[in-house]
C-alpha atoms as a PDB file:
ATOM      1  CA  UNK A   1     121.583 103.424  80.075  1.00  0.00           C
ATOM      2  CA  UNK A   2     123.677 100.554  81.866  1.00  0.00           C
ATOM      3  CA  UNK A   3     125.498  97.847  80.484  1.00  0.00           C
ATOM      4  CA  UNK A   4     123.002  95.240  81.645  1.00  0.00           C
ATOM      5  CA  UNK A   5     120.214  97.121  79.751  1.00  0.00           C
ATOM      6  CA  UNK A   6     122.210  96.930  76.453  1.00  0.00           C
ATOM      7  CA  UNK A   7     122.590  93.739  77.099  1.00  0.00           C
ATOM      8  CA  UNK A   8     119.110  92.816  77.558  1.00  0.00           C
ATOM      9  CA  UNK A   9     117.918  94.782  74.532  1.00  0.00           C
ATOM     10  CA  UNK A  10     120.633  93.189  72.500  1.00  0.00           C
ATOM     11  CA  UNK A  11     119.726  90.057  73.236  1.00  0.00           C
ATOM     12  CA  UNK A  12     115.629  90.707  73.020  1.00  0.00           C
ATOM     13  CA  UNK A  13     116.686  92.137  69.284  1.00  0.00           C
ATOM     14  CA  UNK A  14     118.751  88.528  68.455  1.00  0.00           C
ATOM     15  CA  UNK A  15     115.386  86.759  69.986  1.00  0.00           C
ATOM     16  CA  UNK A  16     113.045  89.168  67.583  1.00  0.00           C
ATOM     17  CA  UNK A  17     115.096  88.149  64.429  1.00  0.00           C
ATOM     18  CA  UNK A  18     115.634  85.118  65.090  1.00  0.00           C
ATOM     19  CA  UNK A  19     111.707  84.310  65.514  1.00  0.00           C
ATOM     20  CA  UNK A  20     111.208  86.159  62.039  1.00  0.00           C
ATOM     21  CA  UNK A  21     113.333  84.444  60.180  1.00  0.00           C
ATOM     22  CA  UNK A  22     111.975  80.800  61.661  1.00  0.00           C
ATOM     23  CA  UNK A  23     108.531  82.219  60.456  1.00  0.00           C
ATOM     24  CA  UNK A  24     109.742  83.511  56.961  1.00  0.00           C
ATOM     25  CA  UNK A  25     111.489  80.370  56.390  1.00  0.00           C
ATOM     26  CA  UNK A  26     108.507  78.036  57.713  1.00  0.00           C
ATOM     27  CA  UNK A  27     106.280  80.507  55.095  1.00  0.00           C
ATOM     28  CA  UNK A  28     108.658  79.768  52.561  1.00  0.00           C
ATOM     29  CA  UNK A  29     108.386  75.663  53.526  1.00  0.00           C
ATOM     30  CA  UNK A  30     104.784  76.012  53.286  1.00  0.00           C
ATOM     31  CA  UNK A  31     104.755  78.085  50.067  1.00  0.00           C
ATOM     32  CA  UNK A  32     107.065  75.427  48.254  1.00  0.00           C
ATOM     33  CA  UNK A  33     105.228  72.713  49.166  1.00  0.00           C
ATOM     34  CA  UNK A  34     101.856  73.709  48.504  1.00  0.00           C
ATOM     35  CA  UNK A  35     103.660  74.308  45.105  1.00  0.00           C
ATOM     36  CA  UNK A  36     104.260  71.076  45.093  1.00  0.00           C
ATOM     37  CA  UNK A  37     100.928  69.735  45.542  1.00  0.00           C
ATOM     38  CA  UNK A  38      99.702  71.551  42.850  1.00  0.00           C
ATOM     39  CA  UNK A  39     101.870  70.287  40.373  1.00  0.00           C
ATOM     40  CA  UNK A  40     101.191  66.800  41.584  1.00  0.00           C
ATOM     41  CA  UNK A  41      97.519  67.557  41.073  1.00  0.00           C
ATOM     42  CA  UNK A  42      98.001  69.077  37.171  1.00  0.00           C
ATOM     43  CA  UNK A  43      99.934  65.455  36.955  1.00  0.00           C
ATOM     44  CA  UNK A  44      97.232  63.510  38.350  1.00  0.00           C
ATOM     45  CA  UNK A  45      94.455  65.460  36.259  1.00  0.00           C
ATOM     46  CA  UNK A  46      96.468  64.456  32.876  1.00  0.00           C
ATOM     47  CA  UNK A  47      96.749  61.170  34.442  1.00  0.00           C
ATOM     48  CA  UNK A  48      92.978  60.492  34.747  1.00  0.00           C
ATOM     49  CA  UNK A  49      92.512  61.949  31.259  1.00  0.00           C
ATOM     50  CA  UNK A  50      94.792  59.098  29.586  1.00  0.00           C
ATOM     51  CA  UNK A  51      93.045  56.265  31.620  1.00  0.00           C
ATOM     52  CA  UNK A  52      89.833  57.811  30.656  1.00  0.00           C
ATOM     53  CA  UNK A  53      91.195  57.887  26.486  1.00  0.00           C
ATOM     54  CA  UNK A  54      92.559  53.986  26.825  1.00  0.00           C
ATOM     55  CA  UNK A  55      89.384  52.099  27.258  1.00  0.00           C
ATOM     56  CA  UNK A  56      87.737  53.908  24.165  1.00  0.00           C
ATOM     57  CA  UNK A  57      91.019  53.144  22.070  1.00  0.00           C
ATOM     58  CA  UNK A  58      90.842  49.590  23.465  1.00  0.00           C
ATOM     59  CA  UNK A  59      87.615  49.221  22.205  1.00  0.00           C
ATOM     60  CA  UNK A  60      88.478  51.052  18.694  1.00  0.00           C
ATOM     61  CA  UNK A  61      91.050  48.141  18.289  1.00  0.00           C
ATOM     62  CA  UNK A  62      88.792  45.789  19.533  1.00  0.00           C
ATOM     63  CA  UNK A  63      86.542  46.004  16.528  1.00  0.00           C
ATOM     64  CA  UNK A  64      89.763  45.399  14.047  1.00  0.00           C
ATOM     65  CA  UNK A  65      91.763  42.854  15.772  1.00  0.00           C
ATOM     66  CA  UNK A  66      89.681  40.842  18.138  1.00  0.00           C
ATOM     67  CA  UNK A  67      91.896  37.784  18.457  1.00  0.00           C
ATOM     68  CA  UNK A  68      94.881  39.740  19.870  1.00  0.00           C
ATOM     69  CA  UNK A  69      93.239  39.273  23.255  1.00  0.00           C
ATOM     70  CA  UNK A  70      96.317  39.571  25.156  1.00  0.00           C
ATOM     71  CA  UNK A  71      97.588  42.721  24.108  1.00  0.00           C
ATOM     72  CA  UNK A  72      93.950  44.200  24.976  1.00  0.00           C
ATOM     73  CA  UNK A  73      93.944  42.487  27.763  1.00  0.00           C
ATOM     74  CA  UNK A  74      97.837  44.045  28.904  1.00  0.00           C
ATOM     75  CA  UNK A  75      96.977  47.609  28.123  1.00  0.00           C
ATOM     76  CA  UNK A  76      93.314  47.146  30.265  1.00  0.00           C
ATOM     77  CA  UNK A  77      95.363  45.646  33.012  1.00  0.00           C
ATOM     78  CA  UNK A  78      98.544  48.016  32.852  1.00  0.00           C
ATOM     79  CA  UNK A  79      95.447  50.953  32.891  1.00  0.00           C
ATOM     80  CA  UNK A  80      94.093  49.569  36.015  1.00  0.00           C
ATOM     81  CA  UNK A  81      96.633  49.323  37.829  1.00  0.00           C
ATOM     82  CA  UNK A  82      98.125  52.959  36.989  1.00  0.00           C
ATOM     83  CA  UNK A  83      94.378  54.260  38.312  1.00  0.00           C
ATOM     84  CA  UNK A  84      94.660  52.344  41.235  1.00  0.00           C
ATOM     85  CA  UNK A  85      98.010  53.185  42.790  1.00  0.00           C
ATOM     86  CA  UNK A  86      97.908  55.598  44.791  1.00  0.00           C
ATOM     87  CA  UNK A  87     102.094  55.510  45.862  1.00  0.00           C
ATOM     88  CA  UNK A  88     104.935  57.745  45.893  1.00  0.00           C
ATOM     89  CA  UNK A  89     105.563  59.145  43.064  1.00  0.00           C
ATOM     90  CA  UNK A  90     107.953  56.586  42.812  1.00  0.00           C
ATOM     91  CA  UNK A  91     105.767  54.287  42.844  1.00  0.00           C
ATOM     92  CA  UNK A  92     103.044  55.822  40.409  1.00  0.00           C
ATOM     93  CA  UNK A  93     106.189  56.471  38.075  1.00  0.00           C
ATOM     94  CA  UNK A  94     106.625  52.573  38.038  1.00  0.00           C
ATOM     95  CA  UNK A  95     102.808  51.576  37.122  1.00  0.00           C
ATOM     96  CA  UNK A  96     102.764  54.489  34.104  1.00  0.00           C
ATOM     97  CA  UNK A  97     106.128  52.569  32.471  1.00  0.00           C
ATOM     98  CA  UNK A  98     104.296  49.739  32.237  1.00  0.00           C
ATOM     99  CA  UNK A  99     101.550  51.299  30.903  1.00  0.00           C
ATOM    100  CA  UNK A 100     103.477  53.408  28.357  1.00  0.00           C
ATOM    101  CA  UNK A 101     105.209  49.889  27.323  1.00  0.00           C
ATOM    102  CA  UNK A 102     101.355  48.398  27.120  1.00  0.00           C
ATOM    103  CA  UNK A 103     100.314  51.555  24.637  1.00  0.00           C
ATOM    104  CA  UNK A 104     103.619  50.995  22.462  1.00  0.00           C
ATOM    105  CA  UNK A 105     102.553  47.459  21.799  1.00  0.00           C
ATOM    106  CA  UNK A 106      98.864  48.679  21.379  1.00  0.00           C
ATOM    107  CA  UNK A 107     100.199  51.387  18.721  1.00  0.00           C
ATOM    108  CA  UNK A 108     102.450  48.228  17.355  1.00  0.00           C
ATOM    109  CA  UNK A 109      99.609  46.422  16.723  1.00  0.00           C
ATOM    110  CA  UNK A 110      98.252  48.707  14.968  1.00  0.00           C
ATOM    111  CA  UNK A 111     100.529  49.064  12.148  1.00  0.00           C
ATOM    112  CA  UNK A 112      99.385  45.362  11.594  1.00  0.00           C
ATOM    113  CA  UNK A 113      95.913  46.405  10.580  1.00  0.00           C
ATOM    114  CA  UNK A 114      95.593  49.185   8.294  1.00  0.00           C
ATOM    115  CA  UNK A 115      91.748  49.490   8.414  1.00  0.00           C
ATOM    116  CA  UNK A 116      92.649  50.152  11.883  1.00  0.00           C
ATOM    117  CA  UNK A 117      95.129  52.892  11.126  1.00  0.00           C
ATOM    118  CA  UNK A 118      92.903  54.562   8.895  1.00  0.00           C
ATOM    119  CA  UNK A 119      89.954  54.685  11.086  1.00  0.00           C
ATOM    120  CA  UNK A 120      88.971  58.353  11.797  1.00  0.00           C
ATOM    121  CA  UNK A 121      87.509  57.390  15.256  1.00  0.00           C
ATOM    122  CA  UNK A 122      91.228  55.430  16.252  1.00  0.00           C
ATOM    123  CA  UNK A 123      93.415  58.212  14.608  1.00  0.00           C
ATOM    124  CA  UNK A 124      91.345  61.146  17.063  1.00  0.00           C
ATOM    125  CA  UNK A 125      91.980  58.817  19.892  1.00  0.00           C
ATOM    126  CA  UNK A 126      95.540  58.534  18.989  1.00  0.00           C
ATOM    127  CA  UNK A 127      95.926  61.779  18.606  1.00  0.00           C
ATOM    128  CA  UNK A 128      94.494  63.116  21.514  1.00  0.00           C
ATOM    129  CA  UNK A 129      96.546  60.349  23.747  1.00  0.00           C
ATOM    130  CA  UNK A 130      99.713  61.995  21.947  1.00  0.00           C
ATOM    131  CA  UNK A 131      97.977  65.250  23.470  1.00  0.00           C
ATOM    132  CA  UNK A 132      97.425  64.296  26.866  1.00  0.00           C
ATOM    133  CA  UNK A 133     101.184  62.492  26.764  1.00  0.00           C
ATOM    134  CA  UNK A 134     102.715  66.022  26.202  1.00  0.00           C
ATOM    135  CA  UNK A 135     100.713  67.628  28.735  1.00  0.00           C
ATOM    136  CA  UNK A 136     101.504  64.578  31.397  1.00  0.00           C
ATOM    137  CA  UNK A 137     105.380  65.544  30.502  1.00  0.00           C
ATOM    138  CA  UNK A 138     104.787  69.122  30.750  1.00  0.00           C
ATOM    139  CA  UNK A 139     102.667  68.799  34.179  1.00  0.00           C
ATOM    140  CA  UNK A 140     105.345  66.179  35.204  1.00  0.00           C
ATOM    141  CA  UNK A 141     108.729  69.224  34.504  1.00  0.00           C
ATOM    142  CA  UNK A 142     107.022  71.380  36.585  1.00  0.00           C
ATOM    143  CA  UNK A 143     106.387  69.176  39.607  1.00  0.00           C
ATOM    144  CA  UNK A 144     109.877  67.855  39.468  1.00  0.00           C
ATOM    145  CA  UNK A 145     111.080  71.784  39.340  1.00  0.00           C
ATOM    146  CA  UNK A 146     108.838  72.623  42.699  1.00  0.00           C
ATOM    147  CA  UNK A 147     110.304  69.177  44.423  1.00  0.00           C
ATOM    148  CA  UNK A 148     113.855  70.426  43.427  1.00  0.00           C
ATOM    149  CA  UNK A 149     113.398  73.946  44.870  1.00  0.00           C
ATOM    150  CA  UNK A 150     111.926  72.677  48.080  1.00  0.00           C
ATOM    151  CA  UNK A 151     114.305  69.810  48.157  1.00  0.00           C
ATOM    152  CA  UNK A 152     117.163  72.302  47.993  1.00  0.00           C
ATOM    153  CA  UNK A 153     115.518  75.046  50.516  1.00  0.00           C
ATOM    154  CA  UNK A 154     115.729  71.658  53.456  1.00  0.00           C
ATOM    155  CA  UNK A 155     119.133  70.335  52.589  1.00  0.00           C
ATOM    156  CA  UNK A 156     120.324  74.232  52.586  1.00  0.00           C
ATOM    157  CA  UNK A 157     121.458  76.093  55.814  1.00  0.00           C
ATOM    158  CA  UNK A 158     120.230  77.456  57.725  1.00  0.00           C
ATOM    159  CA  UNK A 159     117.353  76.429  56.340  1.00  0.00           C
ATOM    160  CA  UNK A 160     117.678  73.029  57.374  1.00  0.00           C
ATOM    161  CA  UNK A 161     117.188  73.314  61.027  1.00  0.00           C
ATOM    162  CA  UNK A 162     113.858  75.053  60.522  1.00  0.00           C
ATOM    163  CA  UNK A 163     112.889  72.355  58.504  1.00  0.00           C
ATOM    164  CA  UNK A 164     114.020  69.619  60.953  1.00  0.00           C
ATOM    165  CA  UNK A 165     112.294  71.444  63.643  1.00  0.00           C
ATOM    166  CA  UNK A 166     108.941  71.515  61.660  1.00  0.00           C
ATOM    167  CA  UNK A 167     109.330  67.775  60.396  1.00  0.00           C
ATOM    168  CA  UNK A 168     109.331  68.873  57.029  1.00  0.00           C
ATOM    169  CA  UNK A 169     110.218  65.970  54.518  1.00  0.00           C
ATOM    170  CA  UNK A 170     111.831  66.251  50.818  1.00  0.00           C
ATOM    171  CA  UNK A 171     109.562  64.967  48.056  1.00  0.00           C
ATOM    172  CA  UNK A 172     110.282  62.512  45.329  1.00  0.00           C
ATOM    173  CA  UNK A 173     110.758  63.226  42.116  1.00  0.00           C
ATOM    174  CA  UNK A 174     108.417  61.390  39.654  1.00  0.00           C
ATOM    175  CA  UNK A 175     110.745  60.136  37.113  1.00  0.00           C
ATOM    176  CA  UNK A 176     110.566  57.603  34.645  1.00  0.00           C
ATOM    177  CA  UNK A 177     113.561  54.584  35.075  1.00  0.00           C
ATOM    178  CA  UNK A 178     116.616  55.389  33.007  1.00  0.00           C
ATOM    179  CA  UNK A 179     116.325  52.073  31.295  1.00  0.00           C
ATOM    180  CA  UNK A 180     112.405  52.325  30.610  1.00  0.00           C
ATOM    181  CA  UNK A 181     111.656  51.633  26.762  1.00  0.00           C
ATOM    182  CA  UNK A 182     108.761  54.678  27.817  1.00  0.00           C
ATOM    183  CA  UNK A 183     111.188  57.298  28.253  1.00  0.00           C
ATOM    184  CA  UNK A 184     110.010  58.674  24.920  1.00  0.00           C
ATOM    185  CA  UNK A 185     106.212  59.828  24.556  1.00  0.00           C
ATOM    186  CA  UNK A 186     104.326  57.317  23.132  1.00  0.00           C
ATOM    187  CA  UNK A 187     104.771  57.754  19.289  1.00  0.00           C
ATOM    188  CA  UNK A 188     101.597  57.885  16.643  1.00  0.00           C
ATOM    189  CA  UNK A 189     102.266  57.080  13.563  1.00  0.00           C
ATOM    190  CA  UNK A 190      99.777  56.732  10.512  1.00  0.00           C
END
């Protein structure tokens, strides 16, 4: 075998790894941010059951405390405008503080009334919202745990240049702000 031969097959074996680790580490993109996805899907399903929980408890309250219009009127319009962003996370993290804030002064207002907080119908609403609230928290830990690992797997080398190549982009987390009064899960309290 000659020199030049060695060479060759040298380099035709760099060439060969090389390409198999470019396709392991685009698999690995892929995998991480289908991952991702997902989780932003089990988010969005716990989303869509709070919306669809608020306009029944709206209209629980409705039948105790009529005249406090406004507040109604807040948590309908905080509600709406949750279902209808369709953002960044970011973005979708900024419409669900003020809807959190709109349910605390909901729940408020119901301390006001206690007909209200003694009605079964209200406290299973209540309840369940608490539900869904955990699960939204849950669902939103494990999409910010997939955006991490993929987030780190771009930034990392070598990683990174595959990633540039392919025009794969970090995610954003979905966090609530730091100085959000909805950092806590809406609390129920009877």
């Amino acid at each position: 075998m000659s020199v030049l031969m060695i060479i060759l097959l040298v380099n035709l074996a760099c060439v060969v790894l090389l390409a198999l680790y470019v396709a392991s580490a685009y698999n690995s993109f892929i995998r991480l941010r289908t991952h991702a996805s997902e989780a932003w899907s089990d988010i969005d399903v716990q989303m869509k059951r709070r919306y669809n929980l608020i306009p029944n408890l709206v209209e629980t309250v409705k039948g105790y405390a009529s005249h406090e219009k406004d507040t109604l009127e807040r948590v309908i319009a905080a509600r709406n405008s949750a279902m209808g962003n369709q953002g960044s996370p970011g973005e979708q993290a900024a419409s669900e503080n003020m809807l959190s804030g709109a349910l605390k002064s909901l729940f408020a207002l119901s301390e006001a009334y206690p007909d209200l907080k003694a009605n079964t119908n209200f406290m299973r609403l209540a309840e369940e919202l608490s539900e869904v609230e955990d699960h939204i928290q849950k669902a939103r830990r494990y999409y910010n745990g997939n955006v991490r690992e993929l987030n780190t797997k771009i930034e990392s080398f070598p990683s990174n240049i595959v990633a540039r190549a392919f025009d794969i982009k970090q995610r954003d987390f979905f966090e609530l702000d730091e100085a959000s009064p909805a950092r806590e899960a809406v609390k129920v309290s009877f």
